[in-house]
C-alpha atoms as a PDB file:
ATOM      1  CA  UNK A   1      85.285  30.071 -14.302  1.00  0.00           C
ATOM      2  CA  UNK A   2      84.957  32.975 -12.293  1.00  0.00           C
ATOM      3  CA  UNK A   3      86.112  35.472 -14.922  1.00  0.00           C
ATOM      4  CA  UNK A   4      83.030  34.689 -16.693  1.00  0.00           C
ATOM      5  CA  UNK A   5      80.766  35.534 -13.520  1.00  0.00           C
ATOM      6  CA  UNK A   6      82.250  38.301 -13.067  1.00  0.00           C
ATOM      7  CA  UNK A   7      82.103  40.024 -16.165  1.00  0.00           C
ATOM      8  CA  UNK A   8      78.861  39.211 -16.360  1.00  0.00           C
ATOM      9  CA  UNK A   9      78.336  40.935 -13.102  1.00  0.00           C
ATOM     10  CA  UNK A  10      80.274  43.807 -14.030  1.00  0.00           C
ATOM     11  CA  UNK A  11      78.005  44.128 -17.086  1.00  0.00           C
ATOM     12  CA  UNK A  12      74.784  43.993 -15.495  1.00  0.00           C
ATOM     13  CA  UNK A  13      75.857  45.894 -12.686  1.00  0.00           C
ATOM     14  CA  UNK A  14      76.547  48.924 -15.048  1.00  0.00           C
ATOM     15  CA  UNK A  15      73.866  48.682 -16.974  1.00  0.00           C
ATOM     16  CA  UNK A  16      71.347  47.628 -14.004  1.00  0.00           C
ATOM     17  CA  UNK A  17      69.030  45.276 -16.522  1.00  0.00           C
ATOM     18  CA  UNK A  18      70.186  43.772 -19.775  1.00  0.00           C
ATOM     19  CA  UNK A  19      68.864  41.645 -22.179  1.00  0.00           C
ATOM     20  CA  UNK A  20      70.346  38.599 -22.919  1.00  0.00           C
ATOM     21  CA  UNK A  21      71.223  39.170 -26.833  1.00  0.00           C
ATOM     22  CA  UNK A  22      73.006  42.962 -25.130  1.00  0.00           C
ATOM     23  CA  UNK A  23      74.640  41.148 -22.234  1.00  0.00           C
ATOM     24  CA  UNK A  24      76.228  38.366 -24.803  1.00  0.00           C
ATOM     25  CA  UNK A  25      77.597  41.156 -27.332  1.00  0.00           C
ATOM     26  CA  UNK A  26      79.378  43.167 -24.328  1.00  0.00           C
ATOM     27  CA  UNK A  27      80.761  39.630 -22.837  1.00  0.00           C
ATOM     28  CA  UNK A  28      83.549  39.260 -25.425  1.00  0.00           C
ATOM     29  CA  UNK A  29      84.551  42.512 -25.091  1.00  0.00           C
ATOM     30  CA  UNK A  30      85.364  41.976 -20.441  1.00  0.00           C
ATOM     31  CA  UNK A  31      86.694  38.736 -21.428  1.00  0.00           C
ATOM     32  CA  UNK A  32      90.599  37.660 -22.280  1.00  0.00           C
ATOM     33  CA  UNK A  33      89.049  33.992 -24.127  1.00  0.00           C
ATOM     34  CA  UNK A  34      86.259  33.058 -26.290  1.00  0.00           C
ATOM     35  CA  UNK A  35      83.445  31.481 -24.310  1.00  0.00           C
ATOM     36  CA  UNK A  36      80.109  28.916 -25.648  1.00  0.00           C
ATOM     37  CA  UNK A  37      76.932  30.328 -25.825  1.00  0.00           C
ATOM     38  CA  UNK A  38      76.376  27.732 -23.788  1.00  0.00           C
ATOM     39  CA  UNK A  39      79.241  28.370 -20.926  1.00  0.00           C
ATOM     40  CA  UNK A  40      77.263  31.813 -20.766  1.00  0.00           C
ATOM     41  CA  UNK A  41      73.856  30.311 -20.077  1.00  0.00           C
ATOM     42  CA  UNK A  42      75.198  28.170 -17.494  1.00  0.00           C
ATOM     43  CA  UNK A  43      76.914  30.862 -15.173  1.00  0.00           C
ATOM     44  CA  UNK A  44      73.551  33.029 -15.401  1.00  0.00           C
ATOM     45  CA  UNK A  45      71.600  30.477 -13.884  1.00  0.00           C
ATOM     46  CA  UNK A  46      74.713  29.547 -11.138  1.00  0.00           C
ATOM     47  CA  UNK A  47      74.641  33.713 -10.888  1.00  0.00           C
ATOM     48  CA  UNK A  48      70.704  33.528 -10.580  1.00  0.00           C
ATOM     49  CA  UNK A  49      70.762  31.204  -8.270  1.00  0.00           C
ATOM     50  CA  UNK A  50      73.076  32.490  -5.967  1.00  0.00           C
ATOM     51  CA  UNK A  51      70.899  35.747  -5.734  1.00  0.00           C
ATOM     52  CA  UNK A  52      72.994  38.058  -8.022  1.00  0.00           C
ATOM     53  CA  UNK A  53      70.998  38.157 -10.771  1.00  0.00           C
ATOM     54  CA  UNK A  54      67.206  38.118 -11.651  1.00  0.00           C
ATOM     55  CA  UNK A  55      65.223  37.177 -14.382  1.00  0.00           C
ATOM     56  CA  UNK A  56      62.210  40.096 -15.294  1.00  0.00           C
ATOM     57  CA  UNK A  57      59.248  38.865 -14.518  1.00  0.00           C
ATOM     58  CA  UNK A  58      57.740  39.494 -18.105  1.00  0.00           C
ATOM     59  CA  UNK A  59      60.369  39.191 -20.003  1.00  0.00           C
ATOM     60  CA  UNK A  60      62.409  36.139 -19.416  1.00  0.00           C
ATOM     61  CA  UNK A  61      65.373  37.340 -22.064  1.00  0.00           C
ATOM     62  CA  UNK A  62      65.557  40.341 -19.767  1.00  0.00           C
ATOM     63  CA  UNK A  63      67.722  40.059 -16.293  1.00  0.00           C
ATOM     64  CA  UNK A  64      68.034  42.129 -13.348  1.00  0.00           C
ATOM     65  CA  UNK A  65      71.395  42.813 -10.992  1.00  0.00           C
ATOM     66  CA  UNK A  66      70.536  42.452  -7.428  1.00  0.00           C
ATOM     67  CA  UNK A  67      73.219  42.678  -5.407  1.00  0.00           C
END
């Protein structure tokens, strides 16, 4: 779902770096529906992958907007 990318995006891209327990408190709060834990991990690493977002390099809970 792409409304879940992108508030994720929007999130990160406001707050520059989040952590992951910060970025899934704000999440319900850009979104119109209740999403898994799970649905959430799975569009970080699609949004990781696709060079949006980064992972810090010492802290792994920690992630990084790119674009």
């Amino acid at each position: 779902m792409y409304q879940v990318d992108a508030a994720i995006v929007r999130i990160l891209k406001a707050h520059k770096q989040a952590n992951h327990p910060t970025l899934m408190s704000e999440l319900p709060g850009q979104l119109k529906f209740d999403s898994t834990a799970t649905e959430v991990k799975e569009h970080i690493e699609t949004l990781i992958e696709r060079g949006y977002l980064k992972r810090d390099d010492t802290d792994p809970s920690v992630y990084h907007y790119l674009a």
